[in-house]
N, C-alpha and C. Protein backbone atom coordinates (compact mmCIF):
# COMPACT_ATOMS: atom_id res chain seq x y z
N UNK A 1 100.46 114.85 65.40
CA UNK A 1 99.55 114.07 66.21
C UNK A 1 99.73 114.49 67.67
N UNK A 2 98.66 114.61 68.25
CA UNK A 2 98.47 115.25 69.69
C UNK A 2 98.05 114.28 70.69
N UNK A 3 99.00 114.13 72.02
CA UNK A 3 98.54 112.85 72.87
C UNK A 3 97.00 113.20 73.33
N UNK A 4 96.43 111.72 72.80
CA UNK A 4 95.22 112.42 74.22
C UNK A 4 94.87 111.10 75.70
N UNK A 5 94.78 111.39 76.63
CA UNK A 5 94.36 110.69 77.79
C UNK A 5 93.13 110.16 77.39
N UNK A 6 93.23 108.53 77.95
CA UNK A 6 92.27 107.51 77.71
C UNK A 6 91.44 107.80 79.57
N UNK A 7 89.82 107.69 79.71
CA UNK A 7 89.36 107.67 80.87
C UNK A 7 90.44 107.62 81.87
N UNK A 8 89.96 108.20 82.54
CA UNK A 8 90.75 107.62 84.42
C UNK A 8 92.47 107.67 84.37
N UNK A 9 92.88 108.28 83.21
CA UNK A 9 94.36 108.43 83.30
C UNK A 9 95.28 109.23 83.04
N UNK A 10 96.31 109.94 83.39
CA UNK A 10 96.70 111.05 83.72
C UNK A 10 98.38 111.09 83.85
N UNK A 11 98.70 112.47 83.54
CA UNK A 11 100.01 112.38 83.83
C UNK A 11 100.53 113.54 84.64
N UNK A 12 101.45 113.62 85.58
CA UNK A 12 102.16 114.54 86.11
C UNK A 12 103.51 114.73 85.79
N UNK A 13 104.05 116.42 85.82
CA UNK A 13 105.46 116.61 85.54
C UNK A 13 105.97 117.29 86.72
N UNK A 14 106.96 117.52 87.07
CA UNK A 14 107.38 118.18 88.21
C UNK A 14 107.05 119.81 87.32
N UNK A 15 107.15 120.33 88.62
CA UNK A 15 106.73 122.21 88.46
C UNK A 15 107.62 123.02 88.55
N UNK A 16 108.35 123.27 87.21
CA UNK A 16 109.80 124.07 87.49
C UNK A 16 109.64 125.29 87.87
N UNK A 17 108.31 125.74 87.76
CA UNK A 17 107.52 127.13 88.43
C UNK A 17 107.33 127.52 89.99
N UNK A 18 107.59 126.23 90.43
CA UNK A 18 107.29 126.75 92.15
C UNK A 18 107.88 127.73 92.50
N UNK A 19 107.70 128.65 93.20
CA UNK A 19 108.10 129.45 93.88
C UNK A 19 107.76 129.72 95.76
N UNK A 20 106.92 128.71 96.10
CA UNK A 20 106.40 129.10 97.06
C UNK A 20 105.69 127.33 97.74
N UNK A 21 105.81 127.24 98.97
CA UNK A 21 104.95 125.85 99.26
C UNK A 21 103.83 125.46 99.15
N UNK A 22 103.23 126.46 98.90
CA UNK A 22 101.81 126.12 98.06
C UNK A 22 101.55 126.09 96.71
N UNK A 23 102.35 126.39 96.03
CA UNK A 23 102.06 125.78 94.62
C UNK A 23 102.65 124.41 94.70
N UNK A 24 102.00 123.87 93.75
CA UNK A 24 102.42 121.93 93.22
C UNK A 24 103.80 121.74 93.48
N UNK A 25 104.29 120.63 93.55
CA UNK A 25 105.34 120.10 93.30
C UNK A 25 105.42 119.64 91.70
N UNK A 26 104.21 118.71 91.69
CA UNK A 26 103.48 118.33 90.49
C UNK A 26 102.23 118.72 90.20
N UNK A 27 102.37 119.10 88.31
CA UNK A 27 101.18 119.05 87.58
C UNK A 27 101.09 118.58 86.76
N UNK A 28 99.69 118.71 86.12
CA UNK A 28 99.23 117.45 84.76
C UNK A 28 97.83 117.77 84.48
N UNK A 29 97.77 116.75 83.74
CA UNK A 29 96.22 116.71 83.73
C UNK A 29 95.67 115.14 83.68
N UNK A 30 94.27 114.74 83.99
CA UNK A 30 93.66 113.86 84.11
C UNK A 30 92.55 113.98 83.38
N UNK A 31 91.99 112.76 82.43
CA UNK A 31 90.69 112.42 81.59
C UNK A 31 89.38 111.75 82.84
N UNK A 32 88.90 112.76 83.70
CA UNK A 32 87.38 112.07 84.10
C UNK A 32 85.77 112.04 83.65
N UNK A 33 85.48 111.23 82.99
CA UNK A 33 84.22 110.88 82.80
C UNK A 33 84.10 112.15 81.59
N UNK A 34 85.18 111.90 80.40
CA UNK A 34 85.19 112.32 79.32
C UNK A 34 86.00 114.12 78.85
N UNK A 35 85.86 114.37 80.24
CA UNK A 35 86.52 115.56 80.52
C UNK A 35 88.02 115.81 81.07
N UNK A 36 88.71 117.04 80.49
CA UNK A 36 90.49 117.15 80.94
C UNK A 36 90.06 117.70 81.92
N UNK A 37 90.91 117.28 83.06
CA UNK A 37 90.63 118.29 84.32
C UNK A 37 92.24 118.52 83.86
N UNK A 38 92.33 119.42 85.43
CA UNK A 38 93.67 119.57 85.97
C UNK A 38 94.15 119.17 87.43
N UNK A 39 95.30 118.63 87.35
CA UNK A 39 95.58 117.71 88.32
C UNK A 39 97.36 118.16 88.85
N UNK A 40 96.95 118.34 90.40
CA UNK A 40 98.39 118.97 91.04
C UNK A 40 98.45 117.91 92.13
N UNK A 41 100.09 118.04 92.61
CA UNK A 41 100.46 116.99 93.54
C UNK A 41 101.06 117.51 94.41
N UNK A 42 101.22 117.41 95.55
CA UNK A 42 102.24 117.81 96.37
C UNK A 42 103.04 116.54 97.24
N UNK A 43 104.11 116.95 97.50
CA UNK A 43 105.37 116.20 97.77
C UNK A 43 105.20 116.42 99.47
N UNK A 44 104.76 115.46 99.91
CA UNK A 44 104.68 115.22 101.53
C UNK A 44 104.76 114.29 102.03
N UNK A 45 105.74 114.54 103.60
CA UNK A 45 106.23 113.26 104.52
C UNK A 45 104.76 113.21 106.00
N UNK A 46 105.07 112.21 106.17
CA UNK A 46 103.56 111.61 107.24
C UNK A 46 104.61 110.48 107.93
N UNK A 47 103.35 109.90 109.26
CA UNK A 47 104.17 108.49 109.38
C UNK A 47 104.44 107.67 109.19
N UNK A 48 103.77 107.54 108.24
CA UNK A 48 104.09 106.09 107.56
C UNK A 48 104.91 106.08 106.29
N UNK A 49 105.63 107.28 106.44
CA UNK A 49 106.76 107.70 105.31
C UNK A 49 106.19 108.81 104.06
N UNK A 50 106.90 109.25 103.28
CA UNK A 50 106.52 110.31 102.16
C UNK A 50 105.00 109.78 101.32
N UNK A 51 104.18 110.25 100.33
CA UNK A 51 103.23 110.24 100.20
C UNK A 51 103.26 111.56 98.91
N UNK A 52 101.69 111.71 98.45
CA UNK A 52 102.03 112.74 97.69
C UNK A 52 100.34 113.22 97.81
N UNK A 53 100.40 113.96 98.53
CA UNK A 53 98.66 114.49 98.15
C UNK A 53 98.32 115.34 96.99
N UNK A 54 96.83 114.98 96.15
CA UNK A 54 96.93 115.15 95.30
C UNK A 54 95.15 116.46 94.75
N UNK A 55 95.53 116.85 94.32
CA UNK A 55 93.98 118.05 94.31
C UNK A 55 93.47 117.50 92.56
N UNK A 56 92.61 117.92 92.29
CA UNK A 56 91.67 117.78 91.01
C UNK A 56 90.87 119.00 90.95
N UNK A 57 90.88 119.50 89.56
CA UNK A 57 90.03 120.22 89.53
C UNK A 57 90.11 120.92 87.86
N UNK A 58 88.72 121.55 87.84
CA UNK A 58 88.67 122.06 86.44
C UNK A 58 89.57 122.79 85.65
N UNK A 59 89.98 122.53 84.74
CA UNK A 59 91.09 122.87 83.67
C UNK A 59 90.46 124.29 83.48
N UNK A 60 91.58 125.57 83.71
CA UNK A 60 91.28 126.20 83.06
C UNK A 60 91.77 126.49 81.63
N UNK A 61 90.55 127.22 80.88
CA UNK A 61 91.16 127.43 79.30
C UNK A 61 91.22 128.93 79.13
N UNK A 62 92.50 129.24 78.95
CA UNK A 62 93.10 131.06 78.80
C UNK A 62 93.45 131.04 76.61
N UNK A 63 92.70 131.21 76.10
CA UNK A 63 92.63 131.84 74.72
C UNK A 63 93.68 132.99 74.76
N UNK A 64 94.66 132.77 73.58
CA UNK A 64 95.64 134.36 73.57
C UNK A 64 94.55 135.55 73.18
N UNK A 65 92.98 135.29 72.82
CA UNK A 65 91.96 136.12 71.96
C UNK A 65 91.32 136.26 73.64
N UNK A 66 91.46 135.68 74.80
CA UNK A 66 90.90 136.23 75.91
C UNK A 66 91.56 137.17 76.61
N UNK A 67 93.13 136.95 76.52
CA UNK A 67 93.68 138.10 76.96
C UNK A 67 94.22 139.68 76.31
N UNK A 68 94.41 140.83 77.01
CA UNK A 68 94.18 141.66 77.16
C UNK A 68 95.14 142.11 76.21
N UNK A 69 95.37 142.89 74.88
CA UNK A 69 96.34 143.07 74.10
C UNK A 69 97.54 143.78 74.85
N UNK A 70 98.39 143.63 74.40
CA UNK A 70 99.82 144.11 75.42
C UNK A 70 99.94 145.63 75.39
N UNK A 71 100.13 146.37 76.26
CA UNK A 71 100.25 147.95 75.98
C UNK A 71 101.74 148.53 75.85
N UNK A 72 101.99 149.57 75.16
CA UNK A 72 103.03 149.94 74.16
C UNK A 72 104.11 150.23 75.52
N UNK A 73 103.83 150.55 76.75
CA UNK A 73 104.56 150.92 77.84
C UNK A 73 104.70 149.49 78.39
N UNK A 74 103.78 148.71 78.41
CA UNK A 74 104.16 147.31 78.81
C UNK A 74 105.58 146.85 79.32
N UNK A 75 106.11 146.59 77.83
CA UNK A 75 107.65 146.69 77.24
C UNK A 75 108.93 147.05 78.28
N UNK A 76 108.58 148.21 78.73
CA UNK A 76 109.58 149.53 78.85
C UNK A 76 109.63 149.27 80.50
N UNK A 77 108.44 148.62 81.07
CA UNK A 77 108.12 148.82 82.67
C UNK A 77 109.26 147.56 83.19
N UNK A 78 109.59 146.56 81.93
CA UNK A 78 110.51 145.47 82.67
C UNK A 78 111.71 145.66 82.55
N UNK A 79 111.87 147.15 82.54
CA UNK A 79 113.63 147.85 82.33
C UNK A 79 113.58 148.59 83.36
């Protein structure tokens, strides 16, 4: 059984991927008006104390049948 998001609700995980201050702190996804988006957060201080601004936007969908089959040197280039 696979979770699914009810309207208007969403979850974020922290981003063990960051590498850089512009990627998320946090990501997730969000159910709007029947559709998964994708949903990032960032971890920010202001004056009136920390805060988290937050972006929305269309989920992308990457198929392993959209990407590019792996080439036989592929392999060999991460040695």
């Amino acid at each position: 059984m696979s979770f699914e998001h009810k309207e208007g609700m969403g979850t974020l995980f922290n981003n063990g991927f960051k590498q850089n201050e512009k990627q998320p702190d946090l990501k997730g996804d969000i159910m709007i008006n029947g559709q998964l988006m994708s949903i990032a957060g960032w971890k920010k201080a202001g004056m009136k104390g920390e805060f988290i601004s937050i972006k929305v936007s269309e989920k992308l969908a990457v198929k392993k049948s959209d990407l590019p089959p792996p080439q036989e040197d592929d392999f060999f280039q991460n040695f």
